[in-house]
Protein backbone atom coordinates (compact mmCIF):
# COMPACT_ATOMS: atom_id res chain seq x y z
CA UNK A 1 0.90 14.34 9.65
CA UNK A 2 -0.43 13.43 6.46
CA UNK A 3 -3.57 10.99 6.51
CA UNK A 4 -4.74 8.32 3.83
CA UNK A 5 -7.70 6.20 4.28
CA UNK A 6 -7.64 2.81 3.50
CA UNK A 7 -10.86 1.82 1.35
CA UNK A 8 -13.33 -0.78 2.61
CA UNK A 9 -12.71 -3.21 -0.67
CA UNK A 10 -12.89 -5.80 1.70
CA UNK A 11 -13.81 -8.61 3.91
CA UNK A 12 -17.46 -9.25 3.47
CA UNK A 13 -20.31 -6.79 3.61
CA UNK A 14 -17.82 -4.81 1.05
CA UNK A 15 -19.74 -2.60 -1.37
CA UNK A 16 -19.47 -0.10 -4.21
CA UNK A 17 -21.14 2.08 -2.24
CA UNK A 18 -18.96 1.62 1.02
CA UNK A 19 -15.76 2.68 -1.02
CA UNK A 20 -17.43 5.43 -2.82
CA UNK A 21 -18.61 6.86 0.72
CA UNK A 22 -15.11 6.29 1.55
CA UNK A 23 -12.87 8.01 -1.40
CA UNK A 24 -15.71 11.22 -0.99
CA UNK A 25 -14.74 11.48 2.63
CA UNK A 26 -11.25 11.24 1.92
CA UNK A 27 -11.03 13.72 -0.64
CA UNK A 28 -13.44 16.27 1.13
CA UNK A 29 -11.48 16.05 4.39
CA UNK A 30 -8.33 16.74 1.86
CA UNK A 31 -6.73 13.78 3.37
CA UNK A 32 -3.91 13.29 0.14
CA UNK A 33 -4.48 9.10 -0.48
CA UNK A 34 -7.08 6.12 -0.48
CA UNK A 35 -5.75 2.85 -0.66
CA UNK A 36 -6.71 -0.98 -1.39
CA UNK A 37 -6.01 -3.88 -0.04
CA UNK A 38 -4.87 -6.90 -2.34
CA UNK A 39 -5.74 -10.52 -2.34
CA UNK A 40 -6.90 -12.54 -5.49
CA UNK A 41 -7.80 -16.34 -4.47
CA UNK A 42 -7.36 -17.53 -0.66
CA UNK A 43 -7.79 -20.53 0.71
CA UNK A 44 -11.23 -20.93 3.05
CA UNK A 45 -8.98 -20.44 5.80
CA UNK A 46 -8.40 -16.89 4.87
CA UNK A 47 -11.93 -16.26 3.48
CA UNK A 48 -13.54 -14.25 6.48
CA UNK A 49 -11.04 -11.51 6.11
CA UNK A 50 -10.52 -12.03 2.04
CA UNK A 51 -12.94 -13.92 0.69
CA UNK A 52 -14.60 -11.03 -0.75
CA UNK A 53 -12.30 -8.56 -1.88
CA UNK A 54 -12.58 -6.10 -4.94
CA UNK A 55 -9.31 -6.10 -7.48
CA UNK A 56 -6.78 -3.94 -5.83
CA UNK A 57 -6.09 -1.78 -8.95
CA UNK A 58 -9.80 -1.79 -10.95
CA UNK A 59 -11.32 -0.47 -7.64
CA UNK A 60 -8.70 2.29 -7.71
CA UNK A 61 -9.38 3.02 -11.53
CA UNK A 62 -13.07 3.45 -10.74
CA UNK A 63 -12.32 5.76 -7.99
CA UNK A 64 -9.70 7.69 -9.79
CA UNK A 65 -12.21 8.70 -12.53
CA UNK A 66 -14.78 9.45 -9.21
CA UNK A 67 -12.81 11.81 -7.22
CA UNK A 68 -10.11 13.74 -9.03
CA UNK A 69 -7.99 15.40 -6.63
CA UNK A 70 -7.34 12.02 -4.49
CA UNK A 71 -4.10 10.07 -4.93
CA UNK A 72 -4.54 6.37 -5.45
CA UNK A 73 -2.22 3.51 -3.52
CA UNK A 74 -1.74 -0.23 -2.86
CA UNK A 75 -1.30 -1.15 0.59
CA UNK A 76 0.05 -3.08 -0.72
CA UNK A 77 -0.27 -5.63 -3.75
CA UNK A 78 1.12 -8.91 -3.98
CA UNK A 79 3.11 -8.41 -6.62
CA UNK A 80 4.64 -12.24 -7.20
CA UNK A 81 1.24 -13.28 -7.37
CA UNK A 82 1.15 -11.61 -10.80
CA UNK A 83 2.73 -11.14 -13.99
CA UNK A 84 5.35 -8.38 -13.59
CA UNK A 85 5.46 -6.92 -17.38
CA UNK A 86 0.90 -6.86 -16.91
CA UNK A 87 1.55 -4.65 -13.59
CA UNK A 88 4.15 -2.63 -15.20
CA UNK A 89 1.33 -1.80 -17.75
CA UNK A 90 -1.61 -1.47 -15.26
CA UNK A 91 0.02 0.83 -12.80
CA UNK A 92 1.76 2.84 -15.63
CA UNK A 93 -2.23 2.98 -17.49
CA UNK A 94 -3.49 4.45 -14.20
CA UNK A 95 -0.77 6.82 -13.40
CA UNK A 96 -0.97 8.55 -17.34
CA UNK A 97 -5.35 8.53 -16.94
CA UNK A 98 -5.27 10.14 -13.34
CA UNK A 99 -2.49 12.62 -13.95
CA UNK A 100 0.21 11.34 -12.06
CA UNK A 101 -2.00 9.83 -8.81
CA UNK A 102 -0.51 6.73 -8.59
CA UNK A 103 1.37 5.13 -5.57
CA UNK A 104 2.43 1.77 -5.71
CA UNK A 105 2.70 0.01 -2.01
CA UNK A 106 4.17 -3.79 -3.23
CA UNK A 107 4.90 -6.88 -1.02
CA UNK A 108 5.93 -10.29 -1.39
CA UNK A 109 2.80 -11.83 0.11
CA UNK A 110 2.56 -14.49 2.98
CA UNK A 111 -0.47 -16.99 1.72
CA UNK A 112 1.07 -20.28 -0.08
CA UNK A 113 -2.24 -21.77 -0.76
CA UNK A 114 -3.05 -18.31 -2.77
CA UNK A 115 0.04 -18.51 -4.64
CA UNK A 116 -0.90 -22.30 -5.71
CA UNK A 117 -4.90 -20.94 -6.19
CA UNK A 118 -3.45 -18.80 -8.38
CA UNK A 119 -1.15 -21.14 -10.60
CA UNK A 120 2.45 -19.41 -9.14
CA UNK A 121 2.87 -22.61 -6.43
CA UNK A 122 6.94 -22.76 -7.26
CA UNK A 123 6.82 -19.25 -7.24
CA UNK A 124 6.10 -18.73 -3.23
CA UNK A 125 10.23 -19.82 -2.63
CA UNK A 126 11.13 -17.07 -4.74
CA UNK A 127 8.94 -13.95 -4.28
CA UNK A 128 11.58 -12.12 -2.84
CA UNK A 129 14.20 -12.10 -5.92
CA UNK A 130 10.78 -11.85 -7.78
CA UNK A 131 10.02 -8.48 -6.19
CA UNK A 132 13.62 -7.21 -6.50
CA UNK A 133 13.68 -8.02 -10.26
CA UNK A 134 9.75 -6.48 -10.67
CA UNK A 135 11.06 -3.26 -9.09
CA UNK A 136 14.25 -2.88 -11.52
CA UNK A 137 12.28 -3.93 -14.32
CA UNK A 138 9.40 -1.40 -13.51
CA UNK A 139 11.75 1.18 -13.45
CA UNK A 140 13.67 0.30 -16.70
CA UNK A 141 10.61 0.17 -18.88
CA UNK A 142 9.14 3.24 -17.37
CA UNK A 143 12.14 5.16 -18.05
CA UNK A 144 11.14 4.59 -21.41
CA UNK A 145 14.17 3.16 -22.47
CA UNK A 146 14.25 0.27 -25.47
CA UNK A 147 17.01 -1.35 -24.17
CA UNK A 148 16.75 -5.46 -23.52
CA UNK A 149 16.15 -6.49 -19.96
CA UNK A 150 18.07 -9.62 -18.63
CA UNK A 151 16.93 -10.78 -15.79
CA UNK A 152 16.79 -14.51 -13.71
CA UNK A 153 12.81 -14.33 -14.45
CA UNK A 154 12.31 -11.86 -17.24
CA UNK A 155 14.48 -11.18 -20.21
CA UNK A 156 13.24 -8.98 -22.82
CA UNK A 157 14.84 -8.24 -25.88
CA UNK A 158 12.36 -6.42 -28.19
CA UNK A 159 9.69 -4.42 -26.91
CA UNK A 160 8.05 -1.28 -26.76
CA UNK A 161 6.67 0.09 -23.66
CA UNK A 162 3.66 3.25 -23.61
CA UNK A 163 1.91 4.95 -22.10
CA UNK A 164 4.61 5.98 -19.77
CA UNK A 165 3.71 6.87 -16.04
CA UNK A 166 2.78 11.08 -15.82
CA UNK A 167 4.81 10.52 -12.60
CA UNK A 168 8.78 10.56 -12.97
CA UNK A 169 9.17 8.58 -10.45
CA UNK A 170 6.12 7.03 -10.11
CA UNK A 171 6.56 5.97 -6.20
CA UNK A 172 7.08 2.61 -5.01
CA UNK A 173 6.89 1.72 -1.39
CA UNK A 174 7.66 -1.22 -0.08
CA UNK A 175 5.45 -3.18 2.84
CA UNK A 176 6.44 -6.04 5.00
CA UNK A 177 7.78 -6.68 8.32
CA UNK A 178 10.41 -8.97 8.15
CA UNK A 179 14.16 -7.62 7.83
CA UNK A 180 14.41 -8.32 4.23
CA UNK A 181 11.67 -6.72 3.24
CA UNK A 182 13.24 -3.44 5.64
CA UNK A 183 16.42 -3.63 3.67
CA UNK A 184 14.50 -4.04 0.55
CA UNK A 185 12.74 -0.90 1.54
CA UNK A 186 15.95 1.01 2.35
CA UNK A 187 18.09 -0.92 -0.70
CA UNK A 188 15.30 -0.07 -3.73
CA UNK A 189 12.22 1.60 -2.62
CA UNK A 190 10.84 5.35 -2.49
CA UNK A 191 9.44 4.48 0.72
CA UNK A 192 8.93 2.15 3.59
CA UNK A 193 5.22 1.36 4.72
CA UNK A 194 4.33 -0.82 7.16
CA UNK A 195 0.90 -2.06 8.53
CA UNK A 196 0.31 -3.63 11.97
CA UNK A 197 3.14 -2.23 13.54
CA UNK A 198 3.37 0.07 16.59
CA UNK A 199 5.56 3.04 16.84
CA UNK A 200 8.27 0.96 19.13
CA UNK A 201 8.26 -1.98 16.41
CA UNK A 202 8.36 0.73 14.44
CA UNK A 203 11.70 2.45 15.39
CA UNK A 204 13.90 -0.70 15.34
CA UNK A 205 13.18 -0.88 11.82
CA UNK A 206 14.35 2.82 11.24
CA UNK A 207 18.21 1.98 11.08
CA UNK A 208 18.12 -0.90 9.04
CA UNK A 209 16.30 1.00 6.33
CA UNK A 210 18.87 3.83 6.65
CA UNK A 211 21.54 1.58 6.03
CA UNK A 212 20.20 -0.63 3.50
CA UNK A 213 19.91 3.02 1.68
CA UNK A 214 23.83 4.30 2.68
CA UNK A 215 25.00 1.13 1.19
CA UNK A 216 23.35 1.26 -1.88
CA UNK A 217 23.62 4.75 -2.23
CA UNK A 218 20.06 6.07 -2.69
CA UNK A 219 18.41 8.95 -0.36
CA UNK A 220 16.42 7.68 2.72
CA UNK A 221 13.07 6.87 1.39
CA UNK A 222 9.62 8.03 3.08
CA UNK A 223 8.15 6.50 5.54
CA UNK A 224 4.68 5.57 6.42
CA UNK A 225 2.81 3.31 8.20
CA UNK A 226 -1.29 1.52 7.70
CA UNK A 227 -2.73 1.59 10.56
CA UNK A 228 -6.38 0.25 12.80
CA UNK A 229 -8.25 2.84 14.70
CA UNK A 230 -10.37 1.74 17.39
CA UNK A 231 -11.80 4.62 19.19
CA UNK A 232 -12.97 3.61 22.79
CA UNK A 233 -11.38 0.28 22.86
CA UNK A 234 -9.44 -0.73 25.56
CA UNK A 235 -8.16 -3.50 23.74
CA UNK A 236 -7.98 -6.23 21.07
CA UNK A 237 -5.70 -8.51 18.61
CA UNK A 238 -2.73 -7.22 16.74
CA UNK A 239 -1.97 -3.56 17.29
CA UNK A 240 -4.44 -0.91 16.67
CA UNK A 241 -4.41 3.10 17.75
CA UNK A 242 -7.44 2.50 20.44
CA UNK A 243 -9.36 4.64 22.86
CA UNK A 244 -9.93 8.43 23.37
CA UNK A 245 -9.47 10.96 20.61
CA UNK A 246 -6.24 12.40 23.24
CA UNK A 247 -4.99 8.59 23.58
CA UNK A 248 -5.11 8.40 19.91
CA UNK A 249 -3.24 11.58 19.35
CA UNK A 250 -0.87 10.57 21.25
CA UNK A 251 -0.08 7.40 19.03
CA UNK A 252 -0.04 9.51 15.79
CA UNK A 253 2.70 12.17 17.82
CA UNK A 254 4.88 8.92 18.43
CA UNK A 255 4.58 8.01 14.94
CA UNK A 256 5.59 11.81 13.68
CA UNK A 257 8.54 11.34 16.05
CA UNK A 258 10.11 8.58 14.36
CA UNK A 259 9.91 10.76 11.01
CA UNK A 260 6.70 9.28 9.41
CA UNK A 261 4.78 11.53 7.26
CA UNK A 262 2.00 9.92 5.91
CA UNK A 263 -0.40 7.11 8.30
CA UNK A 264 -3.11 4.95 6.07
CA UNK A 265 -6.20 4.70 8.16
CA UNK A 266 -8.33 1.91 8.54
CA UNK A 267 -11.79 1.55 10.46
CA UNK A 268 -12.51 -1.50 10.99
CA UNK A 269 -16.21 -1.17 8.77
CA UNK A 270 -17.63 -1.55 5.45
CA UNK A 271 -20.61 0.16 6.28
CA UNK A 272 -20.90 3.37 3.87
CA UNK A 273 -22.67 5.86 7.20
CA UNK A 274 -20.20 4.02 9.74
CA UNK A 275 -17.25 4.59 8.11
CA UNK A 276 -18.04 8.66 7.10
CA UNK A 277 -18.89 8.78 10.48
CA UNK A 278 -15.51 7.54 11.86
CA UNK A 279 -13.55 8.99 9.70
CA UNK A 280 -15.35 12.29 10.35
CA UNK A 281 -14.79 11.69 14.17
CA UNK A 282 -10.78 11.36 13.73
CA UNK A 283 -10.46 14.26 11.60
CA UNK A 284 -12.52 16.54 14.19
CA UNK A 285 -11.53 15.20 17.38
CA UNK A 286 -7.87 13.04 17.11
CA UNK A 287 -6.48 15.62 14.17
CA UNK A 288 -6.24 18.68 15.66
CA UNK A 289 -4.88 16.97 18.93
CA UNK A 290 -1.60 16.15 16.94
């Protein structure tokens, strides 16, 4: 199994010098990916787990130029919440400065008051057919070709699109756990990556990703899921991989099972000596279990 670690960018009590603690772990471990979390402008509702978040992609720049050997992901951003063309350009910047590091994890998002927050109210009804379109016109500009771009929410007649990504393809993996966003996964993406999702969730996805693919006649993209650790819990909200090192082993060999190669860790703390020291613990006592 191939681990990422999911950077402490967030909730509150995030710090520059929590994520840097985290991407230098990461990278000397050799686990192959960090990733960040995206929000822009929640509601107060939201604001214990959000309220303080650093920008998705600037955090990744920063660590990018920090640790050079690390890949760099979005788990995942919340991409109708922004202006398709500007990501095209953002994602494409990053991928040509870090040689080729980038992986883009992209959802529809689920907060309505964020979408209004953020000026894109009428846009909530339609993130899904926004998504779809963001994907094919990603991929048409990075391509590099000039031609025009038509489109229900973009059409582009005359343009010209550099840097192009290092990365041909540069990745996209799609997030979310509702059956569209499965087909959309098996229909469009490079990958399928889920978070908050056991390994028995997990599976009944499997098929529908395999034939949203067979019908649209693309290869079976990658799968991978973001995960909680918990070590010596016994229990908690949502699902998490809790307890001993061997119970947690066993979670990641149910996850390999199913045909996932790559899990995004998260641990639950933004504090810089915490975190080192559980991600430390899972790569010296759950790791070599698997």
């Amino acid at each position: 199994m191939d681990y990422g670690l999911c950077l402490p960018n967030f909730p509150d009590g995030a710090t520059p010098e929590g994520i840097d603690a985290g991407a230098e772990v990461a990278e000397r471990l050799g686990w192959s990916t960090v990733w960040t979390t995206d929000h822009v402008l929640v509601p107060h509702d939201a604001a214990s787990d959000y309220g303080r978040i650093y920008e998705a992609l600037l955090t990744l720049a920063w660590v990018g130029a920090r640790y050079p050997r690390i890949r760099l992901g979005t788990s995942v951003i919340v991409v109708p919440q922004r202006n398709a063309v500007l990501l095209a350009k953002e994602l494409a910047t990053l991928d040509s400065l870090s040689s080729g590091r980038v992986v883009a994890g992209v959802g529809i998002g689920w907060n309505r008051g964020e979408f209004a927050n953020l000026g894109m109210a009428d846009r909530f009804s339609v993130r899904g057919a926004y998504l779809d379109e963001t994907i094919r016109l990603w991929r048409h500009l990075w391509s590099g070709s000039t031609e025009p771009f038509r489109g229900r929410f973009h059409v582009i007649e005359d343009f010209s699109f550099g840097p192009l990504p290092a990365q041909t393809p540069l990745p996209i993996l799609v997030g979310g756990r509702a059956e569209r966003a499965v087909r959309r996964a098996g229909a469009m993406a490079d990958g399928y990556h889920s978070s908050a999702t056991g390994p028995l969730a997990y599976a009944e996805r499997i098929p529908i990703v395999r034939a949203a693919a067979e019908a649209a006649g693309r290869p079976m993209p990658t799968l991978s899921a973001r995960v909680r650790v918990q070590f010596d819990a016994t229990s908690g909200d949502g699902y998490a991989m809790r307890g001993a090192p061997d119970a947690i082993a066993t979670e990641v060999r149910a996850f390999a099972a199913l045909g996932l190669t790559h899990l995004a860790l998260y641990f639950d703390t933004t504090d810089p000596a915490e975190l080192v020291a559980r991600v430390d613990r899972f790569d010296r006592e759950v790791a070599h279990l698997v």
